[in-house]
Protein backbone atom coordinates (compact mmCIF):
# COMPACT_ATOMS: atom_id res chain seq x y z
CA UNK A 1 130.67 126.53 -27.64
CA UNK A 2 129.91 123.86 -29.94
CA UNK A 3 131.94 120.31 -29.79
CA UNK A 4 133.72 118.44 -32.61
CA UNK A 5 131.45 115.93 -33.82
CA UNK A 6 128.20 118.39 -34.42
CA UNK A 7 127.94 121.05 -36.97
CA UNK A 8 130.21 123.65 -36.22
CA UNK A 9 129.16 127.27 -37.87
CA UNK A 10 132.56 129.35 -39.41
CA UNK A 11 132.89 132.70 -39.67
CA UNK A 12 130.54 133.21 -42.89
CA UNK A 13 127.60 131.18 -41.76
CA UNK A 14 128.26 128.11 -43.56
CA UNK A 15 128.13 125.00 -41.52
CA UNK A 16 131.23 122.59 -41.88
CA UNK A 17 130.34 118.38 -40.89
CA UNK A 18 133.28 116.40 -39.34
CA UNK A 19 135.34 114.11 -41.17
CA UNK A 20 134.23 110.45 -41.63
CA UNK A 21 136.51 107.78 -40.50
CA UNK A 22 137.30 105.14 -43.17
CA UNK A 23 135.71 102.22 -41.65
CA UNK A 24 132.36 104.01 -41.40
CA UNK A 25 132.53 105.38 -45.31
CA UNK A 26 133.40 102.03 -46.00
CA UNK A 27 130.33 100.42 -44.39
CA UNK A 28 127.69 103.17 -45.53
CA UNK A 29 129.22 103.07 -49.13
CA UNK A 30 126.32 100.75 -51.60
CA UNK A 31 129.63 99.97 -53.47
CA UNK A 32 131.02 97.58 -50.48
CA UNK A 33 127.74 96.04 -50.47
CA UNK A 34 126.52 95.20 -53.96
CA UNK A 35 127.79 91.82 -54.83
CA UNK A 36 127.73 91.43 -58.74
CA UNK A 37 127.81 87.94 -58.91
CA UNK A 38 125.15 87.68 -56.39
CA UNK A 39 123.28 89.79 -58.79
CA UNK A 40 123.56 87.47 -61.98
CA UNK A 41 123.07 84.74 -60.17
CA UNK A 42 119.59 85.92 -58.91
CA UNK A 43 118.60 87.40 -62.26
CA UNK A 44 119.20 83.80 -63.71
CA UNK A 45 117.18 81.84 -60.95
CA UNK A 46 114.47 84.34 -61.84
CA UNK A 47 114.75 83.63 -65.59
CA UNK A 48 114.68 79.94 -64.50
CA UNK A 49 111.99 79.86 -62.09
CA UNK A 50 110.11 81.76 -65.01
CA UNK A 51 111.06 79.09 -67.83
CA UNK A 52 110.10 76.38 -65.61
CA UNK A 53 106.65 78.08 -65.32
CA UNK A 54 106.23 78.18 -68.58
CA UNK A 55 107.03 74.32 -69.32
CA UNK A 56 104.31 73.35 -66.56
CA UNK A 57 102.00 75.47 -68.38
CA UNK A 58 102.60 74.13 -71.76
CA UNK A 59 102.21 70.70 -70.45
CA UNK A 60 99.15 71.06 -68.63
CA UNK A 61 97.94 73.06 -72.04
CA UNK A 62 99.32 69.59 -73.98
CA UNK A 63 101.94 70.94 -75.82
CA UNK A 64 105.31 69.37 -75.84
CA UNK A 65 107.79 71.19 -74.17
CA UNK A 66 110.93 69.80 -74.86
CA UNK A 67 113.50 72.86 -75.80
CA UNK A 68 114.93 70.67 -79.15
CA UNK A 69 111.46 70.32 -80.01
CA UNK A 70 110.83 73.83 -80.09
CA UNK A 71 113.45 74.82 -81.57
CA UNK A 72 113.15 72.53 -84.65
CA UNK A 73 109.62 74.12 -85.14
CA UNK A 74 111.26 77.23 -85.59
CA UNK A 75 113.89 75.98 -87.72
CA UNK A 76 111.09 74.96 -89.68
CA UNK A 77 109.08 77.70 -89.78
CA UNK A 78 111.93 79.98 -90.98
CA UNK A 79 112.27 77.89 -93.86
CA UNK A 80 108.98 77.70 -94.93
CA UNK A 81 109.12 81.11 -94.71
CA UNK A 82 111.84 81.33 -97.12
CA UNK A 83 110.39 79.02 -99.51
CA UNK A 84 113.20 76.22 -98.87
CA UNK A 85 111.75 72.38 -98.35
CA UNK A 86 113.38 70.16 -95.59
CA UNK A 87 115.77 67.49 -95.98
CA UNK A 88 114.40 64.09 -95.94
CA UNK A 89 116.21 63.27 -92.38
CA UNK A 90 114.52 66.30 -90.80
CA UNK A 91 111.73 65.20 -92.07
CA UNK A 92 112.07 61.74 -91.14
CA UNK A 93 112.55 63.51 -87.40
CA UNK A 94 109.89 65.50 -87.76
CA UNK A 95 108.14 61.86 -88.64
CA UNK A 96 108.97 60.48 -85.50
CA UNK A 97 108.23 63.45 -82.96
CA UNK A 98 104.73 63.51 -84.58
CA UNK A 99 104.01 59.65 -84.17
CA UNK A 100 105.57 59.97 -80.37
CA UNK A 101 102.83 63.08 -79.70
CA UNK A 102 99.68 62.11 -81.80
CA UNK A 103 98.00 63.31 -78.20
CA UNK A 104 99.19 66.53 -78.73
CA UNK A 105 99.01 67.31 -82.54
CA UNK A 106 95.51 66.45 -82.18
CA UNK A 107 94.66 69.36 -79.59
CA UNK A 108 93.67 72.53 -80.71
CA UNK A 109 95.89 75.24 -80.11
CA UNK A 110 94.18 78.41 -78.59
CA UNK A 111 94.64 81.83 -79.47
CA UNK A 112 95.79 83.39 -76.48
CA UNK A 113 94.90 86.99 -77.86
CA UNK A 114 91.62 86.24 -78.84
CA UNK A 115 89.69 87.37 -76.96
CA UNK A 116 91.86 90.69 -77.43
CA UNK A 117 91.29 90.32 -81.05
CA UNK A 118 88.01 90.27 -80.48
CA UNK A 119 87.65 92.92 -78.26
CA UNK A 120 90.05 95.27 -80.96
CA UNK A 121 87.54 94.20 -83.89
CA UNK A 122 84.63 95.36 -81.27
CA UNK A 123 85.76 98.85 -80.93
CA UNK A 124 86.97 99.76 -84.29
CA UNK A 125 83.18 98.41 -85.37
CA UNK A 126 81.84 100.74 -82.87
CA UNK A 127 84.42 103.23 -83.83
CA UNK A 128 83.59 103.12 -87.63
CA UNK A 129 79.58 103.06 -86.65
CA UNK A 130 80.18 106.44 -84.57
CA UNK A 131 82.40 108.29 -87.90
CA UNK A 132 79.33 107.89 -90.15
CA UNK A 133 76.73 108.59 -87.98
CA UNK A 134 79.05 111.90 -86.84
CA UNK A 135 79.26 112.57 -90.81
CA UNK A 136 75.63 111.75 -91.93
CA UNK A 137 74.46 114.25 -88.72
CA UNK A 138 76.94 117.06 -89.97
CA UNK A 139 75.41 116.65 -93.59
CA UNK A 140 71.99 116.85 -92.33
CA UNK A 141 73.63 120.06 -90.31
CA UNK A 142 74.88 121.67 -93.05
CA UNK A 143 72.13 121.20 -94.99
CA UNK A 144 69.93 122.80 -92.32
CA UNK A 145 71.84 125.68 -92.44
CA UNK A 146 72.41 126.24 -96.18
CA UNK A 147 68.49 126.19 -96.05
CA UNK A 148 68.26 128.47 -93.07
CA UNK A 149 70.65 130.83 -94.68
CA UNK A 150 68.56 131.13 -98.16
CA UNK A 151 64.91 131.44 -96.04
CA UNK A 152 66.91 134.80 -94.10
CA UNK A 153 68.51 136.31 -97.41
CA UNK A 154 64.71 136.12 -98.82
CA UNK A 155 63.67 137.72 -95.78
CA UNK A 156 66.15 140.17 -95.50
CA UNK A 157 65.32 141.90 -99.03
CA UNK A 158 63.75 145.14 -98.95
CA UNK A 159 61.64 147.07 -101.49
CA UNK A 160 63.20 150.91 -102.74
CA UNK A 161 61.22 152.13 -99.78
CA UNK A 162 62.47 149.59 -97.00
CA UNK A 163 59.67 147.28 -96.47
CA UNK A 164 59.63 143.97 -96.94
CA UNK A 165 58.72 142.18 -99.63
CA UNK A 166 55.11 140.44 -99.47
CA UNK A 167 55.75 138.31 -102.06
CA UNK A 168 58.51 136.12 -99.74
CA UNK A 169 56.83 136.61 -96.56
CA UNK A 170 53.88 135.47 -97.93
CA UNK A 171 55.61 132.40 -99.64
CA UNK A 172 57.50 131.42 -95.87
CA UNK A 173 54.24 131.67 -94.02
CA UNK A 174 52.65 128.88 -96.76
CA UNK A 175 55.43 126.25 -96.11
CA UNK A 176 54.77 126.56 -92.94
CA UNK A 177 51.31 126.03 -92.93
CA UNK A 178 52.08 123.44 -95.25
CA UNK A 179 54.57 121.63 -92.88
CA UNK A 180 52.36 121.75 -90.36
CA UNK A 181 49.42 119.97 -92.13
CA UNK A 182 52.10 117.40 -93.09
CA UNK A 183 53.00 117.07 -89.58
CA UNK A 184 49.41 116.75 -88.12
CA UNK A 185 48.71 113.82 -90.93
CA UNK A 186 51.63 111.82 -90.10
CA UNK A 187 50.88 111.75 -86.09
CA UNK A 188 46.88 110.87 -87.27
CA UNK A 189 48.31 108.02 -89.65
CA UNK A 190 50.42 106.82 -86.73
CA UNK A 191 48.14 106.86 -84.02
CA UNK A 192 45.16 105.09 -86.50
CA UNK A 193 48.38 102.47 -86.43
C-alpha cells in the first residue's frame, strides 16, 4: 500500500506523519540556532553605529559632542530647573568649556521641529478660520429659516371661510417687489462703477 515515511491513512481517516529522528528536530528547531549573545552583541553595534552617527552630525552642525559635555548641560539644566545655583567649581568648568568652544557658543542652534511647528500653527489657523466661517454660515442659515418659517405661518392663515387672507398676501407680494427694486439698483450702481 503506502510505505513508512509518507502519510499513512488509519482506520478513521486521520492521517498519522512518521517520527522525526533527533538529529533532524535538532537542526530544524530555531532554538539550536538563535545565539543570544550574538543577538546583544548586534543590537549594541547597532546602538553604536547609531551614536556615532549622531556625533558626526553634531560636529558638522558645530556642536560639541563630547559625552561629559553633554551630560554636564543636563546636570545643569535640571538644576536650573529646580531653582538651585551651581557651585563655583562647576562653574569655573563650565568657564573653561565655554572659552575652549567660543566657535560653537556663537552658532545658532536650529530648531529641528520648526518647520513642524510651523506647519502645526498653519493648520490650526486654517482650522480656526474654517469653525467660524462654518458658524457665521449656520447663523445666517438659521436665520433664513426662522424667517422662512414666519413668511409660511402668515401664509398659511385662513379666514372663517378658508380663504386666504389678502391682507398677508398682499403684504409678501410688496417685499418682493420691493427686493427686487433694491436688487436692480445695486447691479445699476455697480455697473455705473
Amino acid at each position: 500500500m503506502s510505505n513508512t515515511r509518507t502519510h499513512s491513512k488509519s482506520e478513521e481517516g486521520h492521517t498519522r506523519r512518521p517520527a522525526l529522528k533527533l538529529d533532524k528536530f535538532v537542526k530544524n528547531s530555531k532554538l539550536s540556532k538563535f545565539d543570544h549573545h550574538a543577538s546583544k552583541k548586534q543590537r549594541l553595534d547597532k546602538k553604536a553605529r547609531l551614536l556615532r552617527g549622531y556625533t558626526k552630525a553634531l560636529k558638522r552642525e558645530g556642536f560639541d559632542t563630547s559625552i561629559n559635555t553633554r551630560k554636564r548641560q543636563r546636570k545643569t539644566e535640571n538644576d536650573d530647573d529646580e531653582g538651585r545655583q551651581l557651585s563655583s567649581l562647576s562653574r569655573e568648568e563650565d568657564s573653561q568649556i565655554d572659552q575652549g568652544n567660543k566657535k560653537f557658543n556663537k552658532r545658532f542652534k536650529s530648531d529641528p521641529f520648526f518647520k513642524a511647528k510651523k506647519k502645526a500653527e498653519e493648520k490650526r489657523r486654517e482650522k480656526e478660520e474654517k469653525r467660524a466661517t462654518y458658524e457665521k454660515n449656520m447663523q445666517e442659515k438659521e436665520k433664513k429659516i426662522r424667517l422662512h418659517k414666519r413668511k409660511a405661518k402668515h401664509m398659511m392663515k385662513r379666514t372663517k371661510k378658508g380663504q386666504p387672507v389678502m391682507k398677508n398676501v398682499i403684504t409678501n407680494m410688496l417685499e418682493k417687489l420691493k427686493a427686487e427694486k433694491d436688487r436692480d439698483s445695486r447691479q445699476e450702481n455697480s455697473c455705473n462703477l
